[in-house]
Protein backbone atom coordinates (compact mmCIF):
# COMPACT_ATOMS: atom_id res chain seq x y z
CA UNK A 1 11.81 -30.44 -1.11
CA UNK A 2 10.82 -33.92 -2.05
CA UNK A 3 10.91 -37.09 0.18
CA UNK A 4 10.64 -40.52 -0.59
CA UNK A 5 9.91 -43.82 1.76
CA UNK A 6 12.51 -46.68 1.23
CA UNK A 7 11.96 -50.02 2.79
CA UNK A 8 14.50 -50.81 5.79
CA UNK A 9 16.86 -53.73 4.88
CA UNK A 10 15.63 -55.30 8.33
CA UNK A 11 12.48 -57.71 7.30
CA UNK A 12 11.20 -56.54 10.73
CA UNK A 13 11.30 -52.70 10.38
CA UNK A 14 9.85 -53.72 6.54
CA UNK A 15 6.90 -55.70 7.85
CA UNK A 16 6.10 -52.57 9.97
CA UNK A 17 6.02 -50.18 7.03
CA UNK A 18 4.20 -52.41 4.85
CA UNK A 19 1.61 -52.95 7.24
CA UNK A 20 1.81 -48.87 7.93
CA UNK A 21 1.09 -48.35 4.16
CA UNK A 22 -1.76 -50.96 4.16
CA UNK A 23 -3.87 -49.55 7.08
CA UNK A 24 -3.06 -46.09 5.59
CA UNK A 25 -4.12 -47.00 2.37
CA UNK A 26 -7.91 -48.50 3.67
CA UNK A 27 -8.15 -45.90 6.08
CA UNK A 28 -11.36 -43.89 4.57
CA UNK A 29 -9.99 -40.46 6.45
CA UNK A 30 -6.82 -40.67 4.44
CA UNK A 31 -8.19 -41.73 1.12
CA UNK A 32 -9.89 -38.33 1.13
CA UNK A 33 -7.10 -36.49 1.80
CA UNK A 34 -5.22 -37.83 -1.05
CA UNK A 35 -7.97 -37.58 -3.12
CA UNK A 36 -8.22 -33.67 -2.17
CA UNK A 37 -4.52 -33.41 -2.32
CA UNK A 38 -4.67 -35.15 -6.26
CA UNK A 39 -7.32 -32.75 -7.00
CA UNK A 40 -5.25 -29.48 -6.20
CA UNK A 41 -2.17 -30.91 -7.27
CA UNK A 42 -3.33 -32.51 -10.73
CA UNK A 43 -5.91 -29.01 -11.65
CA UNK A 44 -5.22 -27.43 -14.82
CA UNK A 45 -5.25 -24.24 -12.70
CA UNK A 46 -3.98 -24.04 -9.17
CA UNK A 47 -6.12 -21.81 -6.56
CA UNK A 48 -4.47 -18.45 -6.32
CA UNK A 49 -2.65 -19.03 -3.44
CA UNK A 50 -0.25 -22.05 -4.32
CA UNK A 51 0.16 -21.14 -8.18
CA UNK A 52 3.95 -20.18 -7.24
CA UNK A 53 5.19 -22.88 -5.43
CA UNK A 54 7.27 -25.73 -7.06
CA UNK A 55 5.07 -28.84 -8.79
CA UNK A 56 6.58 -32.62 -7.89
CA UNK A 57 8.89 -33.87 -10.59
CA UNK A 58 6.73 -36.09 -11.51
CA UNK A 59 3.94 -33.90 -12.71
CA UNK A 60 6.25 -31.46 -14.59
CA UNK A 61 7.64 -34.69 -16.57
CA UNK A 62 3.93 -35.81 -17.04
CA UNK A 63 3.29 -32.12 -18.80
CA UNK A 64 6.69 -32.05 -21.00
């Protein structure tokens, strides 16, 4: 199952996610995590126990 963020029509409720994505983005915590979560995700061979589950769309277009 995939998910995907799409901004509210409401310029308020937008402002709020934008700023969300900002403080996420230069928190140092979370930069790790995604950098961890890259480095799984983008390995040219997965550790033992996640070599069955489904890769995002996007990386099984990016091998085709």
């Amino acid at each position: 199952m995939h998910y995907r963020i799409v901004e509210p029509t409401d310029p308020d409720a937008a402002r709020v996610l934008r700023d969300t994505l900002a403080w996420l983005g230069n928190d140092r915590e979370m930069q790790r995590d995604r950098e961890r979560l890259e480095k799984v995700c983008c390995a040219p061979q997965l550790p033992v126990n996640i070599q069955s589950a489904p890769r995002p769309i996007s990386l099984v277009a990016a091998e085709a």
